[in-house]
N, C-alpha and C. Protein backbone atom coordinates (compact mmCIF):
# COMPACT_ATOMS: atom_id res chain seq x y z
N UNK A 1 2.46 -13.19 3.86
CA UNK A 1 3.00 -12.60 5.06
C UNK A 1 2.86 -11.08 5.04
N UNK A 2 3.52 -10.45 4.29
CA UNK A 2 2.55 -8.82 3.61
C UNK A 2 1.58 -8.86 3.91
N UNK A 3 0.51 -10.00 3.50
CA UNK A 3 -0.91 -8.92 3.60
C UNK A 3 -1.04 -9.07 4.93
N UNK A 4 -0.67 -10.23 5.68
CA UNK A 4 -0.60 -10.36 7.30
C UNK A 4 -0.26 -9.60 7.77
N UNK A 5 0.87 -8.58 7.80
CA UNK A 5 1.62 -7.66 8.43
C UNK A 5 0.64 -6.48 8.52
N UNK A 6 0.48 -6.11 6.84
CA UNK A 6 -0.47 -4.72 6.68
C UNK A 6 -1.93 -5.16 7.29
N UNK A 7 -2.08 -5.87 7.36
CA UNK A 7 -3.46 -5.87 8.25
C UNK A 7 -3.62 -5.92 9.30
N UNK A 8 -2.28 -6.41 10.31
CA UNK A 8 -2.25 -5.89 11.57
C UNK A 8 -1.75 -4.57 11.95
N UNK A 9 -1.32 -4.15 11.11
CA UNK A 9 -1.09 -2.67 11.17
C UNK A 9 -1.90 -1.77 11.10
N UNK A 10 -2.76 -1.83 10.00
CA UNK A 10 -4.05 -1.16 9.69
C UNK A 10 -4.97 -1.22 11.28
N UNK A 11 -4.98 -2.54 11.39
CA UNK A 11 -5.99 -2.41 12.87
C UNK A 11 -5.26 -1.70 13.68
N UNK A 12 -4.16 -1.81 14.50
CA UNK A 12 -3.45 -1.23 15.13
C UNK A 12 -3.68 0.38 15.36
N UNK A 13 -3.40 0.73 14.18
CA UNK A 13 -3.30 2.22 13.92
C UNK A 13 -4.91 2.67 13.95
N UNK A 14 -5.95 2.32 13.71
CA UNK A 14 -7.31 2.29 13.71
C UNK A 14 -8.20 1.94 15.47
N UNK A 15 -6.89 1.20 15.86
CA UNK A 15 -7.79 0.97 17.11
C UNK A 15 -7.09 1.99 17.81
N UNK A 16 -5.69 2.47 18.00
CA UNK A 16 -4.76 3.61 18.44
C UNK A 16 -5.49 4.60 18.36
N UNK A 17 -6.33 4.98 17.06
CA UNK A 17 -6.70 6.13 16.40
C UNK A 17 -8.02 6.43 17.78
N UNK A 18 -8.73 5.17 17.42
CA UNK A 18 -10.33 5.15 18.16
C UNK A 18 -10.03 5.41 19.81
N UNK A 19 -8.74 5.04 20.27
CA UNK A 19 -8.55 4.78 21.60
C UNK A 19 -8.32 6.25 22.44
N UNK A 20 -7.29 6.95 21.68
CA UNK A 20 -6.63 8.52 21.98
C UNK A 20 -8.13 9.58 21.24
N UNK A 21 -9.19 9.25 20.51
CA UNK A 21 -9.41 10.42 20.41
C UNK A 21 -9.42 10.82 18.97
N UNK A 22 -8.47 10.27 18.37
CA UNK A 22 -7.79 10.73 17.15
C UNK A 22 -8.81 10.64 15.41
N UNK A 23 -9.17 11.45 14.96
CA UNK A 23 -9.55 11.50 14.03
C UNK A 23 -8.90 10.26 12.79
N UNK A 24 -9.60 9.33 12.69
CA UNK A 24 -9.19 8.04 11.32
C UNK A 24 -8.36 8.66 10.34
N UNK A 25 -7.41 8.57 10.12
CA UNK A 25 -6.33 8.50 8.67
C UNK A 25 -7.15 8.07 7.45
N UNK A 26 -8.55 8.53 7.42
CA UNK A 26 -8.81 7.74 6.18
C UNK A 26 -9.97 8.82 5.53
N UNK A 27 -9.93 9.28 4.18
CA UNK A 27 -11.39 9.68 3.91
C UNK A 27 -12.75 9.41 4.12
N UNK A 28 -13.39 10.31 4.44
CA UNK A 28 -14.85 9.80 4.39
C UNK A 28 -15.51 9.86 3.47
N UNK A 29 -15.46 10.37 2.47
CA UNK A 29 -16.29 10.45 1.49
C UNK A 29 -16.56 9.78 0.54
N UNK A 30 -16.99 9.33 -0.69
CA UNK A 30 -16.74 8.08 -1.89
C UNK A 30 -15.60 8.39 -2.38
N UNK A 31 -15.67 9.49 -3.28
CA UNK A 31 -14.35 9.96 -3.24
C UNK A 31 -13.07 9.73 -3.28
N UNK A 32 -12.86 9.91 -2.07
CA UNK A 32 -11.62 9.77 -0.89
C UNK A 32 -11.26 8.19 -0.69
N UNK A 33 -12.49 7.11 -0.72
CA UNK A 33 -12.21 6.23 -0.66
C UNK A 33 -12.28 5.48 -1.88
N UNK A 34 -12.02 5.74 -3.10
CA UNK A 34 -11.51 5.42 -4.27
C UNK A 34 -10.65 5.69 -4.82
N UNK A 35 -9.95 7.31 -3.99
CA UNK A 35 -8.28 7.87 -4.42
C UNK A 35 -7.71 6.44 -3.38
N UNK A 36 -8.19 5.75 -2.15
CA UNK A 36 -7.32 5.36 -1.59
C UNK A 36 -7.16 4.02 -2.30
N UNK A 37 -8.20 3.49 -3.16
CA UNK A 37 -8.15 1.89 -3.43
C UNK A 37 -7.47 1.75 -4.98
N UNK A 38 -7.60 3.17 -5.40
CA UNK A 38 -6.58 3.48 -6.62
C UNK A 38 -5.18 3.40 -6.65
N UNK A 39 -5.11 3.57 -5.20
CA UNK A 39 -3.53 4.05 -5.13
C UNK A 39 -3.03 2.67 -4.31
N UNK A 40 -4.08 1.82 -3.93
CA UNK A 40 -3.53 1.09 -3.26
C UNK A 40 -2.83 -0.49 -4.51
N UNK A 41 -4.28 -0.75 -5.80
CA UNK A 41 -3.80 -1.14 -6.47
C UNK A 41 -2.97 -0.53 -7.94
N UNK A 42 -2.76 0.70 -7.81
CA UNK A 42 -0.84 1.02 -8.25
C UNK A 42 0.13 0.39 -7.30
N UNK A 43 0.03 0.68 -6.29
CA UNK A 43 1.21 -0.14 -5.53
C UNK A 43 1.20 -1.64 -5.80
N UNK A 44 0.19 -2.37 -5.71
CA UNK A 44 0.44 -3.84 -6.06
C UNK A 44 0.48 -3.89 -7.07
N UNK A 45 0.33 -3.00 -7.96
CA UNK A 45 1.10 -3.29 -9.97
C UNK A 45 2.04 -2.63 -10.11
N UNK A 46 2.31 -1.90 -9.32
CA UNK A 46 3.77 -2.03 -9.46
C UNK A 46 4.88 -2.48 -8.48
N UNK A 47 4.33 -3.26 -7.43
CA UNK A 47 5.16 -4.17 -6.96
C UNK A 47 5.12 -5.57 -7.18
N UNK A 48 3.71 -6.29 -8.33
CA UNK A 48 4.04 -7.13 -8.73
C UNK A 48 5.14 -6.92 -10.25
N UNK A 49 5.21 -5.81 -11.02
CA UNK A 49 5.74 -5.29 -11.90
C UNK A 49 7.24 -5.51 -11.33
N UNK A 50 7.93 -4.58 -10.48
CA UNK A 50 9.26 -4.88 -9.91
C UNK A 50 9.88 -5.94 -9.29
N UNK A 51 8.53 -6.93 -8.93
CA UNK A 51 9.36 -8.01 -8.28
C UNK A 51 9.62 -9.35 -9.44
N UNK A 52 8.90 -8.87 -10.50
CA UNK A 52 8.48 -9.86 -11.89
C UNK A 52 10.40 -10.11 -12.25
N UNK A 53 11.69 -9.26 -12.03
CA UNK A 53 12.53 -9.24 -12.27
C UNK A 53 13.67 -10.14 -11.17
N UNK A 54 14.34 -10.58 -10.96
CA UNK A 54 14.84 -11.11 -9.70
C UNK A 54 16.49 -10.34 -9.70
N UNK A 55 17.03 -9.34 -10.67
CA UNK A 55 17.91 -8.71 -10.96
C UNK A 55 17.67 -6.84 -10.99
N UNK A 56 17.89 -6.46 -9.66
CA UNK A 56 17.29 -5.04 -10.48
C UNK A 56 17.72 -4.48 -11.37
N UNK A 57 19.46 -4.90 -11.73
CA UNK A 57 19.45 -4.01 -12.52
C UNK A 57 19.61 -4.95 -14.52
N UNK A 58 19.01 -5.69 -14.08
CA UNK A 58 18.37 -6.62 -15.22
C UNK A 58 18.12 -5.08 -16.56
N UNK A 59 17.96 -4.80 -16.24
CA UNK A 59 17.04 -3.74 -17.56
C UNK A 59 17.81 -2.82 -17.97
N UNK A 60 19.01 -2.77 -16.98
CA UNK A 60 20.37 -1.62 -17.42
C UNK A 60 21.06 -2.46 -18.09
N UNK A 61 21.08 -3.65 -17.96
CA UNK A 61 22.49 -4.44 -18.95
C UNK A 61 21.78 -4.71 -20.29
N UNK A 62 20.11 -4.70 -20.63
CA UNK A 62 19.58 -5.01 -22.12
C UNK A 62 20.24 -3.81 -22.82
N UNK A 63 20.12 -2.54 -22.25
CA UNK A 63 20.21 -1.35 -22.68
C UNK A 63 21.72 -0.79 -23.49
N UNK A 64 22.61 -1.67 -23.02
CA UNK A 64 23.88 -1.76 -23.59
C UNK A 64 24.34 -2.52 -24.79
């Protein structure tokens, strides 16, 4: 359902972008589009990382 959501969003904001005029939210360069796919899988390792717990504060009570 996530990736459903972010992908209608992504279009959304891309067709918004194309419609007004608006310069793409996105790098053009190689670059630019490897800071974005870098950063995109940190976010899914570390949101499969945080959700791996079903207690957040699971990791404060080992610590005691």
């Amino acid at each position: 359902m996530k990736i459903a959501l972010s992908l209608l969003l992504a279009l959304t904001i891309g067709a918004l972008a194309r419609l007004t005029g608006v310069p793409l939210p996105a790098p053009p360069a190689l670059i630019g589009a490897m800071l974005v796919l870098a950063m995109t899988l940190g976010y899914l390792a570390a949101d499969r990382r945080i959700s791996k717990t079903d207690d957040p504060l699971a990791s404060l009570d080992e610590k005691r």
